[in-house]
C-alpha atoms as a PDB file:
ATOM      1  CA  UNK A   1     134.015 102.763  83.991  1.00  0.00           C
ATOM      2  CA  UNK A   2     131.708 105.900  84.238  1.00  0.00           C
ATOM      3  CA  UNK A   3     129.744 106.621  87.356  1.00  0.00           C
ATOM      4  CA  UNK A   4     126.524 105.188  85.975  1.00  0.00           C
ATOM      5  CA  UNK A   5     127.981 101.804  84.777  1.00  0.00           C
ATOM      6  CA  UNK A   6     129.284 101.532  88.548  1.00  0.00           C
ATOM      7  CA  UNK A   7     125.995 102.613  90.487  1.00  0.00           C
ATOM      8  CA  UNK A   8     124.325 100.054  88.272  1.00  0.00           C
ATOM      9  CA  UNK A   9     126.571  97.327  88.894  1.00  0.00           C
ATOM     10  CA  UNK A  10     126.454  98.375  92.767  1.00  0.00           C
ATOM     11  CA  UNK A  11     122.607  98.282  92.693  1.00  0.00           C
ATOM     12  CA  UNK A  12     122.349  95.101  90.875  1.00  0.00           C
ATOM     13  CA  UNK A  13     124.811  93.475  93.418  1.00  0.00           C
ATOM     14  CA  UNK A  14     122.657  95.004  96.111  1.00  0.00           C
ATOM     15  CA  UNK A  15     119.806  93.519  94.202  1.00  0.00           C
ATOM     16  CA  UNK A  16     121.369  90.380  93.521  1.00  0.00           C
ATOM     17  CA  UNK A  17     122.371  89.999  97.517  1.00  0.00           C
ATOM     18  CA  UNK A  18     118.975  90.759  98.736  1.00  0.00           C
ATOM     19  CA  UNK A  19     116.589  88.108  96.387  1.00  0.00           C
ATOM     20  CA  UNK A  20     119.246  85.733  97.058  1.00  0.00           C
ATOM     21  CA  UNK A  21     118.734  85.986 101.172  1.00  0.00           C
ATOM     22  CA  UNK A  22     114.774  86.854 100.768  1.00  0.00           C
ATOM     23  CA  UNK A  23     114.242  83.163  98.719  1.00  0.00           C
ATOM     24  CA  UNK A  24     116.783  81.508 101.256  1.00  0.00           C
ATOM     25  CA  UNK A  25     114.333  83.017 103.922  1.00  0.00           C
ATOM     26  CA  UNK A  26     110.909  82.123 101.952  1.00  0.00           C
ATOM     27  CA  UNK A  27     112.439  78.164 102.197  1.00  0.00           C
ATOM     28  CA  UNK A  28     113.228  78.114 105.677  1.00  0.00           C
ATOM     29  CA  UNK A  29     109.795  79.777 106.495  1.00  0.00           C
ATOM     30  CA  UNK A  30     108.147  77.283 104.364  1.00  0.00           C
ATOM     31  CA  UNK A  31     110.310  74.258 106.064  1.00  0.00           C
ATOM     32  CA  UNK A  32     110.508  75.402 109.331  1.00  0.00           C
ATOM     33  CA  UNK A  33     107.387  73.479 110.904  1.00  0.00           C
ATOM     34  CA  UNK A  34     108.341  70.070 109.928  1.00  0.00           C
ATOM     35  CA  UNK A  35     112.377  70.751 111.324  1.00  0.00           C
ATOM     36  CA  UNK A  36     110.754  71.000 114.812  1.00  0.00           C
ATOM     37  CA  UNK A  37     107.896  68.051 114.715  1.00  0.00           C
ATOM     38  CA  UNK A  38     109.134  65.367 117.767  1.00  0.00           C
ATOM     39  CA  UNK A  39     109.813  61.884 117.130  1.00  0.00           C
ATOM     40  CA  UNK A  40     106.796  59.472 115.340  1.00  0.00           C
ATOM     41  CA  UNK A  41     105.630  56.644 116.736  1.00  0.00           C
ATOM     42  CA  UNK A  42     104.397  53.422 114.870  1.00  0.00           C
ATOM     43  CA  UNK A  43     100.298  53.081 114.196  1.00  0.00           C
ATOM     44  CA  UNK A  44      99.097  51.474 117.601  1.00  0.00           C
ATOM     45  CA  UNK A  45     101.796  53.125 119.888  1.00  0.00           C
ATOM     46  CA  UNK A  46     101.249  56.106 121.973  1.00  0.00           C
ATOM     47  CA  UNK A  47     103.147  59.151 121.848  1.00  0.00           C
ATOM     48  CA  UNK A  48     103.280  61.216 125.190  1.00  0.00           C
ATOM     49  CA  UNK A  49     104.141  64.811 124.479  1.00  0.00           C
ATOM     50  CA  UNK A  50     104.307  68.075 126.949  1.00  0.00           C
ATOM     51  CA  UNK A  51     102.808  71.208 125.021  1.00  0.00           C
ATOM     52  CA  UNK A  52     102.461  74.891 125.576  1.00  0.00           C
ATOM     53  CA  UNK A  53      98.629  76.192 125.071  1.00  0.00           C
ATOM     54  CA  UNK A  54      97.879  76.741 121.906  1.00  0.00           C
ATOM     55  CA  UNK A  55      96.867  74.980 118.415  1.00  0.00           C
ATOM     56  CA  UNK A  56      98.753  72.059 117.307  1.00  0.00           C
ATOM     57  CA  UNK A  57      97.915  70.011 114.598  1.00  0.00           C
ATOM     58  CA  UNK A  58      98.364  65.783 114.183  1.00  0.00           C
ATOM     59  CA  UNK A  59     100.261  64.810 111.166  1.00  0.00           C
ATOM     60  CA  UNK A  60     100.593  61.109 109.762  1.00  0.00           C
ATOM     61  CA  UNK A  61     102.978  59.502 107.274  1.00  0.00           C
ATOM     62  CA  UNK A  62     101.995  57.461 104.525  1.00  0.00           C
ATOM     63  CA  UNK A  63      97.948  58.495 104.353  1.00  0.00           C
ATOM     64  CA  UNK A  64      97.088  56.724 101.947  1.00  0.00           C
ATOM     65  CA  UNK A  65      93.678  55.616 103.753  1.00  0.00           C
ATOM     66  CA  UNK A  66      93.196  58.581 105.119  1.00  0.00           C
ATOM     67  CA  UNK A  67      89.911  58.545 106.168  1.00  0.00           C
ATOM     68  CA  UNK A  68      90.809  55.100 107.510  1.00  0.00           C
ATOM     69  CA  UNK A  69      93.204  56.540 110.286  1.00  0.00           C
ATOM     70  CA  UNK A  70      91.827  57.138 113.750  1.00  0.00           C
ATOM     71  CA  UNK A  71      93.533  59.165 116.533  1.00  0.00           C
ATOM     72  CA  UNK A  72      92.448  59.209 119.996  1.00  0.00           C
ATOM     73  CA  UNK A  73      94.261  60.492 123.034  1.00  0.00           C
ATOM     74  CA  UNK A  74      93.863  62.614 126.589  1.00  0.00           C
ATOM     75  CA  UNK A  75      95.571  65.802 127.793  1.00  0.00           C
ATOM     76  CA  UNK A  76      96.397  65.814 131.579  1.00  0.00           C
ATOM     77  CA  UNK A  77      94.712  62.153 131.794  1.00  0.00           C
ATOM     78  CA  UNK A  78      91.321  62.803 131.351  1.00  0.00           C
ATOM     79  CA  UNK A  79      89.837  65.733 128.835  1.00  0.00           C
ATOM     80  CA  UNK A  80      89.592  63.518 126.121  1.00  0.00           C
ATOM     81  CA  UNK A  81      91.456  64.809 122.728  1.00  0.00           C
ATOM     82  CA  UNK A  82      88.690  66.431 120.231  1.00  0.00           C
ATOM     83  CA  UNK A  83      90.499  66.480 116.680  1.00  0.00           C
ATOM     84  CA  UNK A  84      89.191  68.891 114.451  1.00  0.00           C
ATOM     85  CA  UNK A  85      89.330  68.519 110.571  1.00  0.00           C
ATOM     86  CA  UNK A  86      90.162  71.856 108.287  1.00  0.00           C
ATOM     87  CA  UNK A  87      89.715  71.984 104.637  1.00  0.00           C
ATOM     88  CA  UNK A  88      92.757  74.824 104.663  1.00  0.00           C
ATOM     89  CA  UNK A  89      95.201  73.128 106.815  1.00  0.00           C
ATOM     90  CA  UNK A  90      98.240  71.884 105.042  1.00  0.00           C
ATOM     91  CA  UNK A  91     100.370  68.895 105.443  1.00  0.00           C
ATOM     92  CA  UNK A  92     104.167  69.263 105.947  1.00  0.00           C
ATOM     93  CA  UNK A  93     106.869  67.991 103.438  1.00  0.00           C
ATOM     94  CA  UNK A  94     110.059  68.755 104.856  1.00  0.00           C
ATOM     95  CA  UNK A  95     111.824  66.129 106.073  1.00  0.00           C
ATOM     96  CA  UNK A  96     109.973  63.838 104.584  1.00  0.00           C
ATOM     97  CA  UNK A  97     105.972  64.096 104.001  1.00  0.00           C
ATOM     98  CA  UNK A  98     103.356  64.339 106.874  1.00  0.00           C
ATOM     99  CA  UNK A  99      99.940  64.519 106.221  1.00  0.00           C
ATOM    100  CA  UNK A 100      96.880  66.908 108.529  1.00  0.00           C
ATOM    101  CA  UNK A 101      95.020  64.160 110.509  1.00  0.00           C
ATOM    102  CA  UNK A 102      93.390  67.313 112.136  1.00  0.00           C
ATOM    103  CA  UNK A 103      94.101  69.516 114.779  1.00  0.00           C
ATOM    104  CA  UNK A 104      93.200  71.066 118.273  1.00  0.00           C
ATOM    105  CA  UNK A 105      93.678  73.529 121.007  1.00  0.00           C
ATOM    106  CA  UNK A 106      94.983  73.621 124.316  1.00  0.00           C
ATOM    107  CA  UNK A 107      93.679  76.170 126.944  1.00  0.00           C
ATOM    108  CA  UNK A 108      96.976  75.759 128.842  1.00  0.00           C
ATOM    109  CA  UNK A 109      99.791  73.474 129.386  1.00  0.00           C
ATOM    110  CA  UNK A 110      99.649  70.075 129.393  1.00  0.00           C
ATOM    111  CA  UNK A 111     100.589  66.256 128.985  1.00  0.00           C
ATOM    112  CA  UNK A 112      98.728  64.794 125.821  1.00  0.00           C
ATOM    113  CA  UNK A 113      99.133  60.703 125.341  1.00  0.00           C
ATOM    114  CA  UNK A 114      98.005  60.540 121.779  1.00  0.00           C
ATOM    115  CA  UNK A 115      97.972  57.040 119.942  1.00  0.00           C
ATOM    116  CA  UNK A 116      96.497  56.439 115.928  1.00  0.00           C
ATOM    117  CA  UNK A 117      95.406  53.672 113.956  1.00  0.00           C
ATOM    118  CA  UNK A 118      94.686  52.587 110.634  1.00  0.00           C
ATOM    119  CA  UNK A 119      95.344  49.951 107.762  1.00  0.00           C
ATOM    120  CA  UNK A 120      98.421  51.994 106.644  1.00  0.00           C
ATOM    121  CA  UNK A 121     101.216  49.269 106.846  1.00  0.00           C
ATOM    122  CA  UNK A 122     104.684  51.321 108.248  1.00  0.00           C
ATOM    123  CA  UNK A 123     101.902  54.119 109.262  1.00  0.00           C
ATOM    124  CA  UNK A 124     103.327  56.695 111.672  1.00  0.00           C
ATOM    125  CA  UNK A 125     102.159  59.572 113.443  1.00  0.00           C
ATOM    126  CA  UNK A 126     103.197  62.679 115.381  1.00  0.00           C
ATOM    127  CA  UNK A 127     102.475  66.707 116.618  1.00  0.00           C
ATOM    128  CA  UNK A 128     103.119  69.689 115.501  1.00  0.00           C
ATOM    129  CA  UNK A 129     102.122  72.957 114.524  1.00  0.00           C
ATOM    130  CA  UNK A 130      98.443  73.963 112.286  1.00  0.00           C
ATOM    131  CA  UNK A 131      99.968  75.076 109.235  1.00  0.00           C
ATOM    132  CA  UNK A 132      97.030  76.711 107.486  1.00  0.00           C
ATOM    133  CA  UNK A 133      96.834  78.062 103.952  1.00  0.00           C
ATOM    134  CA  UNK A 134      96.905  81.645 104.845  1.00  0.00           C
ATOM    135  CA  UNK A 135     100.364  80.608 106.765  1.00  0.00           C
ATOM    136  CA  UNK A 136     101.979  78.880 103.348  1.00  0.00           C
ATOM    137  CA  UNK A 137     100.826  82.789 101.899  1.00  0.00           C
ATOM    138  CA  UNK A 138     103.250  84.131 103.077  1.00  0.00           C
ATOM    139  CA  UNK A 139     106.168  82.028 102.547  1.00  0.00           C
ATOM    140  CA  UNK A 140     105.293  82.341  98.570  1.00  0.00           C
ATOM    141  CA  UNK A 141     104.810  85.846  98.762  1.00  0.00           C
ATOM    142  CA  UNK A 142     108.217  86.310  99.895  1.00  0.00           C
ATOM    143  CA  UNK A 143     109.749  83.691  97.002  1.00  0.00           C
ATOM    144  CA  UNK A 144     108.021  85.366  94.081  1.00  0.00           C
ATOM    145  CA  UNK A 145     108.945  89.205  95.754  1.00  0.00           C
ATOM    146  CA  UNK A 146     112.625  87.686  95.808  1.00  0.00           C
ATOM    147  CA  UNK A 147     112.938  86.477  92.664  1.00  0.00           C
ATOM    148  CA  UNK A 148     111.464  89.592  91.034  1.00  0.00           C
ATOM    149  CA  UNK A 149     114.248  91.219  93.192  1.00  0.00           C
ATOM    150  CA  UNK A 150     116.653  88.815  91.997  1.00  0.00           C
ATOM    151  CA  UNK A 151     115.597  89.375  88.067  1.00  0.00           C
ATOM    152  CA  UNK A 152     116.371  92.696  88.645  1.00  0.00           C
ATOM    153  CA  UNK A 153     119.658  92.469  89.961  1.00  0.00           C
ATOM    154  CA  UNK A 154     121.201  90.080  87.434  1.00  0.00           C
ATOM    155  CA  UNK A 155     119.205  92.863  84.569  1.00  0.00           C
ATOM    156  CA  UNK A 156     121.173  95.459  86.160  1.00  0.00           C
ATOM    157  CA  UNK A 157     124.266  93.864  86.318  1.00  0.00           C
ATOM    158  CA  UNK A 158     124.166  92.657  82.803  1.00  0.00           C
ATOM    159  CA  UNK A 159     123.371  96.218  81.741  1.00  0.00           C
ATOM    160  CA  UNK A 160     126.421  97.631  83.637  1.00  0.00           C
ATOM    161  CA  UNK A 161     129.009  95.092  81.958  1.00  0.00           C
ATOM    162  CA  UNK A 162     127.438  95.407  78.596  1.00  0.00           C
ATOM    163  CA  UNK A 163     127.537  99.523  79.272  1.00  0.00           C
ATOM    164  CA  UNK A 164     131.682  98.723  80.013  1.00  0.00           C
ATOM    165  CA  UNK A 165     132.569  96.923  76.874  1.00  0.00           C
ATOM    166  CA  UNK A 166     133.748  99.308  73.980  1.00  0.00           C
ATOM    167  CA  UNK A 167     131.713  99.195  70.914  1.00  0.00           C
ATOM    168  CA  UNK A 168     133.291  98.379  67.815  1.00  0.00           C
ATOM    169  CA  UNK A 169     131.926 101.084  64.956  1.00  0.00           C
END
């Protein structure tokens, strides 16, 4: 094995290593905000949550009258819960599919009792984080950077064994 065939299989394992871990780490950026989402409650119940300031987002499970579905709710009994819609926020789909009602922003710590309704039979709704289009960016960024990485470790690998085998002339 000449010193060329092994730097090239070393840099295609290298290669290899790295687009494998960076597309492992593109999924678990990508599935990360529905992991942490707290338990759903049932259409009609109320779901009383402690959150940090900041934005979080309302998600429900099936929409499929989504316009239909209404969510009301308080933080700190009594500022009444003001959901706002956006055209670039993003439902989640890992566990299991979760649909943007809307979201909205805390100033500071707090108690919200949130409670939605709607003719979805088995509807269910809970909280979590605004997952915007800009933030599913770079998640795919990172996949398609991988598996270009990826590509180019299995090319140099392939080129390394087919540089070891003797040719028969």
């Amino acid at each position: 094995m000449t010193t060329r065939t092994r730097g090239a299989r070393t840099v295609g394992g290298i290669l290899l290593a790295l687009g494998v871990v960076g597309v492992i780490g593109a999924a678990v950026l990508a599935m990360a905000p529905g992991l942490g989402l707290p338990a759903a409650e049932r259409f009609g119940s109320a779901l009383t949550v402690d959150l940090p300031a900041g934005e979080h987002a309302v998600y429900v499970t099936p929409s499929d009258e989504w316009g239909s579905i209404s969510c009301t709710g308080s933080i700190d009994e009594g500022e009444e819960l003001r959901l706002r819609t956006g055209m670039t926020q993003q439902g989640l789909f890992v566990p299991e599919r979760w649909d943007a009602q809307g979201s909205f922003a805390m100033q500071e710590a707090g108690t919200l009792v949130l409670s939605c309704d709607g003719p979805v039979a088995e509807g269910r709704f809970t909280i979590g984080p605004v997952v915007g289009l800009v933030g599913l960016v770079g998640p795919v960024l990172l996949a398609v950077l991988s598996i270009v990485v990826l590509t180019g470790g299995i090319v140099l690998l392939v080129v390394a064994a087919n540089r070891r085998r003797p040719s028969n002339k």
